[in-house]
C-alpha atoms as a PDB file:
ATOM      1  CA  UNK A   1      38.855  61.548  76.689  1.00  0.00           C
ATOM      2  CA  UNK A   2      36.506  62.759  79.281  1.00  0.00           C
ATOM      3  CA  UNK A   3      37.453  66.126  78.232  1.00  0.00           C
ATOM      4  CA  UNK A   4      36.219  66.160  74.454  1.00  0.00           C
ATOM      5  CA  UNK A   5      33.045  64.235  75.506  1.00  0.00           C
ATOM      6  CA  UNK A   6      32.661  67.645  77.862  1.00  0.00           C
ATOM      7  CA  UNK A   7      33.210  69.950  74.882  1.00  0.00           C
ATOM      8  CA  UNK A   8      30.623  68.042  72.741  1.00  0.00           C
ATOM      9  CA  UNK A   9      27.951  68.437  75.084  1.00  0.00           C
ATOM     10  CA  UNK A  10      28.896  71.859  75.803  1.00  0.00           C
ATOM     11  CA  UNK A  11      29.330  73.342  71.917  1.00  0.00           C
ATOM     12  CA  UNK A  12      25.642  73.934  70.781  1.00  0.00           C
ATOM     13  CA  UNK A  13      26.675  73.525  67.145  1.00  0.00           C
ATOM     14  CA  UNK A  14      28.070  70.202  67.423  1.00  0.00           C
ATOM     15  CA  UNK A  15      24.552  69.309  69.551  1.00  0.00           C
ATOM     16  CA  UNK A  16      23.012  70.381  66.277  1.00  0.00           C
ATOM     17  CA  UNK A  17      24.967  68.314  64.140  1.00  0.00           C
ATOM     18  CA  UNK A  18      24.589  65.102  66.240  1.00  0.00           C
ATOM     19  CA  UNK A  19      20.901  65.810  66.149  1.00  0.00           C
ATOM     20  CA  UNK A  20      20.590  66.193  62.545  1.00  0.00           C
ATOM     21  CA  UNK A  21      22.974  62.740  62.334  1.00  0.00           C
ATOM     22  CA  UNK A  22      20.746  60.979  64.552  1.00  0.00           C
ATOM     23  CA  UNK A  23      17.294  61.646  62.411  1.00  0.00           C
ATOM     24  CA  UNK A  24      18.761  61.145  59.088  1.00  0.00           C
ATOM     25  CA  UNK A  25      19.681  57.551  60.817  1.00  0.00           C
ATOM     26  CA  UNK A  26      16.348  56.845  61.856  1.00  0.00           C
ATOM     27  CA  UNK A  27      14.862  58.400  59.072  1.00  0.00           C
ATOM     28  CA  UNK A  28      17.288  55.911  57.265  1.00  0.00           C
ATOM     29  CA  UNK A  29      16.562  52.730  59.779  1.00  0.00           C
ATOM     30  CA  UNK A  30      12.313  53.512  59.482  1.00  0.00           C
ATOM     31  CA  UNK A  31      12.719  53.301  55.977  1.00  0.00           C
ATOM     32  CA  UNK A  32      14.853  50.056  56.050  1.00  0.00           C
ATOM     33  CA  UNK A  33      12.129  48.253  58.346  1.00  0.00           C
ATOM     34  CA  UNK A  34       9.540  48.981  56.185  1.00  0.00           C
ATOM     35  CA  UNK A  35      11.744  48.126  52.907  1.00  0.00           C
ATOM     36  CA  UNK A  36      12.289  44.665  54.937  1.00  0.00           C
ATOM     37  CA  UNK A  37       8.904  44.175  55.750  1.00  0.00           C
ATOM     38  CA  UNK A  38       7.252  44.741  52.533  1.00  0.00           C
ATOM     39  CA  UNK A  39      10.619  42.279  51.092  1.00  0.00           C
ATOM     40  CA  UNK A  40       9.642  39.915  53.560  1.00  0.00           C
ATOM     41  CA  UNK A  41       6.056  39.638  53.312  1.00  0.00           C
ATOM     42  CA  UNK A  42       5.867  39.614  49.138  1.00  0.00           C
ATOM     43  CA  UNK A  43       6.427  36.485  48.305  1.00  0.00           C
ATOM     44  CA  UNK A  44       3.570  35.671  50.883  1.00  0.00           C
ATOM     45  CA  UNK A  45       1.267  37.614  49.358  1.00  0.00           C
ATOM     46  CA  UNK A  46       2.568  36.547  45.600  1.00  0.00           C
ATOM     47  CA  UNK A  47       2.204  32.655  46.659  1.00  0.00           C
ATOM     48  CA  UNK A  48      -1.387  33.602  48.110  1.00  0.00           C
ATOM     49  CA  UNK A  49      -2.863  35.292  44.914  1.00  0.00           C
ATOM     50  CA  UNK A  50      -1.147  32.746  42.451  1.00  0.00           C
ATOM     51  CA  UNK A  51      -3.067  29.999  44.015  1.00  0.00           C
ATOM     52  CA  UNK A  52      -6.166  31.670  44.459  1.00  0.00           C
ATOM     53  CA  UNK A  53      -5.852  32.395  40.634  1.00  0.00           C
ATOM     54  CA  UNK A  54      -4.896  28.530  40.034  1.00  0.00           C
ATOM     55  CA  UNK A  55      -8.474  27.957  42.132  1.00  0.00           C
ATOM     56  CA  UNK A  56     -10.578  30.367  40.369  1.00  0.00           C
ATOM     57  CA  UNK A  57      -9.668  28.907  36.955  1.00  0.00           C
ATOM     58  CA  UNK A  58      -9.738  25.430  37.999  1.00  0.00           C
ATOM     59  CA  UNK A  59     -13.633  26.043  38.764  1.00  0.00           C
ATOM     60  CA  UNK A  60     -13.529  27.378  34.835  1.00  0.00           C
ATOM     61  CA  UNK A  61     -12.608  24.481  34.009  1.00  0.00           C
ATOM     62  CA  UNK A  62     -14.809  22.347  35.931  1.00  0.00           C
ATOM     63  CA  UNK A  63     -17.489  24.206  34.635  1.00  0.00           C
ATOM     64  CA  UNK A  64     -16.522  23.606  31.299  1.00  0.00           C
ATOM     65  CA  UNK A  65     -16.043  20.483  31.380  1.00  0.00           C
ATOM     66  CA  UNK A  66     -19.885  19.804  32.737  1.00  0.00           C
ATOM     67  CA  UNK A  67     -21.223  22.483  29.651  1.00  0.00           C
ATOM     68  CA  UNK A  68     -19.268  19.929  27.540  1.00  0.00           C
ATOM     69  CA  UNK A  69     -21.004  17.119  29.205  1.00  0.00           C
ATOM     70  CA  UNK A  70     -24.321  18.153  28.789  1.00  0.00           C
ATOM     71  CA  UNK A  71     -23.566  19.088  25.125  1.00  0.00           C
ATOM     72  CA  UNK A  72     -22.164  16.074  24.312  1.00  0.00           C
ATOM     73  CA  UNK A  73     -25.504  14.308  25.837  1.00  0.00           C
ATOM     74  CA  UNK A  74     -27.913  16.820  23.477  1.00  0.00           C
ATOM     75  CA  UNK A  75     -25.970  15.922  20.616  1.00  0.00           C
ATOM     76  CA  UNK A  76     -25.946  11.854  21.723  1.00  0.00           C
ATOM     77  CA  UNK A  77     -30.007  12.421  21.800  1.00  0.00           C
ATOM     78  CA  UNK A  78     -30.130  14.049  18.756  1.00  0.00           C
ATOM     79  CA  UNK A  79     -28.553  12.033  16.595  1.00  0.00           C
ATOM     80  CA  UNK A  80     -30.748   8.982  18.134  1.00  0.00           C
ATOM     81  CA  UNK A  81     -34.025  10.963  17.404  1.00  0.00           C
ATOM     82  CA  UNK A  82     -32.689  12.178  13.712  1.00  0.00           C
ATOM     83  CA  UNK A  83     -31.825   8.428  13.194  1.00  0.00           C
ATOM     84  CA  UNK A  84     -35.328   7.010  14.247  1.00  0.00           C
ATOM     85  CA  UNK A  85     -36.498   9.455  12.053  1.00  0.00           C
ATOM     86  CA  UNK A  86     -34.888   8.306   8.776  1.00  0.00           C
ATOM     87  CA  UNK A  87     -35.870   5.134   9.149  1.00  0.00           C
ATOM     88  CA  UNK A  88     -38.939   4.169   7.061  1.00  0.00           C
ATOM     89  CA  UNK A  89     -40.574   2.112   9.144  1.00  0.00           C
ATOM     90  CA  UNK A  90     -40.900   4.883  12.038  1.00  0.00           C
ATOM     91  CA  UNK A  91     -41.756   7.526   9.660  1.00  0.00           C
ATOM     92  CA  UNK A  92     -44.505   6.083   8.314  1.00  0.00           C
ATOM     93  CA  UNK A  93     -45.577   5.500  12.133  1.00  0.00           C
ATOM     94  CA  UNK A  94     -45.317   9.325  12.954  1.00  0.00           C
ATOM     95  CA  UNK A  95     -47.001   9.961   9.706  1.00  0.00           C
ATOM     96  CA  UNK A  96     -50.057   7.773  10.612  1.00  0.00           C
ATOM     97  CA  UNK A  97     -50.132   9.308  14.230  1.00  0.00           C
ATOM     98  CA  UNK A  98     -50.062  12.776  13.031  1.00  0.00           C
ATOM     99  CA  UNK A  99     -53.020  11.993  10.769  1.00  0.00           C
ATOM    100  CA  UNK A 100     -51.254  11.726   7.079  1.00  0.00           C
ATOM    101  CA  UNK A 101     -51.843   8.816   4.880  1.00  0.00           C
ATOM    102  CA  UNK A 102     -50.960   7.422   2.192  1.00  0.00           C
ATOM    103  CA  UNK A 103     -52.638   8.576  -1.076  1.00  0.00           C
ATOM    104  CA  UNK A 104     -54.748   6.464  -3.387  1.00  0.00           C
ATOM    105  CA  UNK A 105     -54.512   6.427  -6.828  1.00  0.00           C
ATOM    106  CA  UNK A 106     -57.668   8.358  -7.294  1.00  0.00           C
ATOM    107  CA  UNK A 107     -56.594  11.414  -5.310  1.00  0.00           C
ATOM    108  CA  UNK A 108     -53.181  11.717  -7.189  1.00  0.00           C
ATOM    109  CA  UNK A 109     -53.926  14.207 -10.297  1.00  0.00           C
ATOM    110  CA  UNK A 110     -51.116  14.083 -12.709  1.00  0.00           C
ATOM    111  CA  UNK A 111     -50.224  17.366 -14.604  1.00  0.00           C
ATOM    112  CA  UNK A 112     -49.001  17.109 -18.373  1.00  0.00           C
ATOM    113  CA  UNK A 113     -47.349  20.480 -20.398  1.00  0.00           C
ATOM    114  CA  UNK A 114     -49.240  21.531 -23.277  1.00  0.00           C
ATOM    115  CA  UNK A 115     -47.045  21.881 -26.323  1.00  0.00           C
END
């Protein structure tokens, strides 16, 4: 045995060989690390930007849902204001305030058609 591990070391084309064999390996094994890494480390970084997306669309919706809020209080107001205002009674107040009155008979002029 010792005598082929003599003639290995001493044939320069078999040195060659075993070189080449040995870079194409670590060629081989560099590529496998990183391969393993990046497999490794994925789901990591998948889990990390899937709940960063479930955070940025849960402050949509929080959002939202105050818009909605303060909608739903402008359209609460305005029905109370439309409603005060088609009531008679509180017409006629506004009216008076605002300086309108009602008309006497003497100020209404009534127009006919000529035939």
């Amino acid at each position: 045995m010792g005598d082929i591990k003599e003639l290995v070391e001493s044939d320069s084309v078999l040195k060659i060989k075993m070189k080449g064999k040995n870079k194409k390996n670590n060629n081989s094994n560099i590529f496998g690390f990183f391969l393993g890494t990046i497999l490794t480390f994925l789901p990591l970084f998948a889990t990390v930007y899937i709940k960063s997306q479930i955070i940025n669309q849960g402050y949509k919706i929080a959002k939202m849902v105050k818009e909605l809020e303060e909608l739903q209080d402008t359209r609460d107001y305005l029905s109370a204001k439309l409603s005060s205002l088609q009531n008679p009674k509180n017409l006629y107040k506004i009216a008076q305030k605002m300086g309108y009155e009602l008309p006497s008979i003497e100020k209404i002029d009534f127009f006919t058609s000529k035939k």
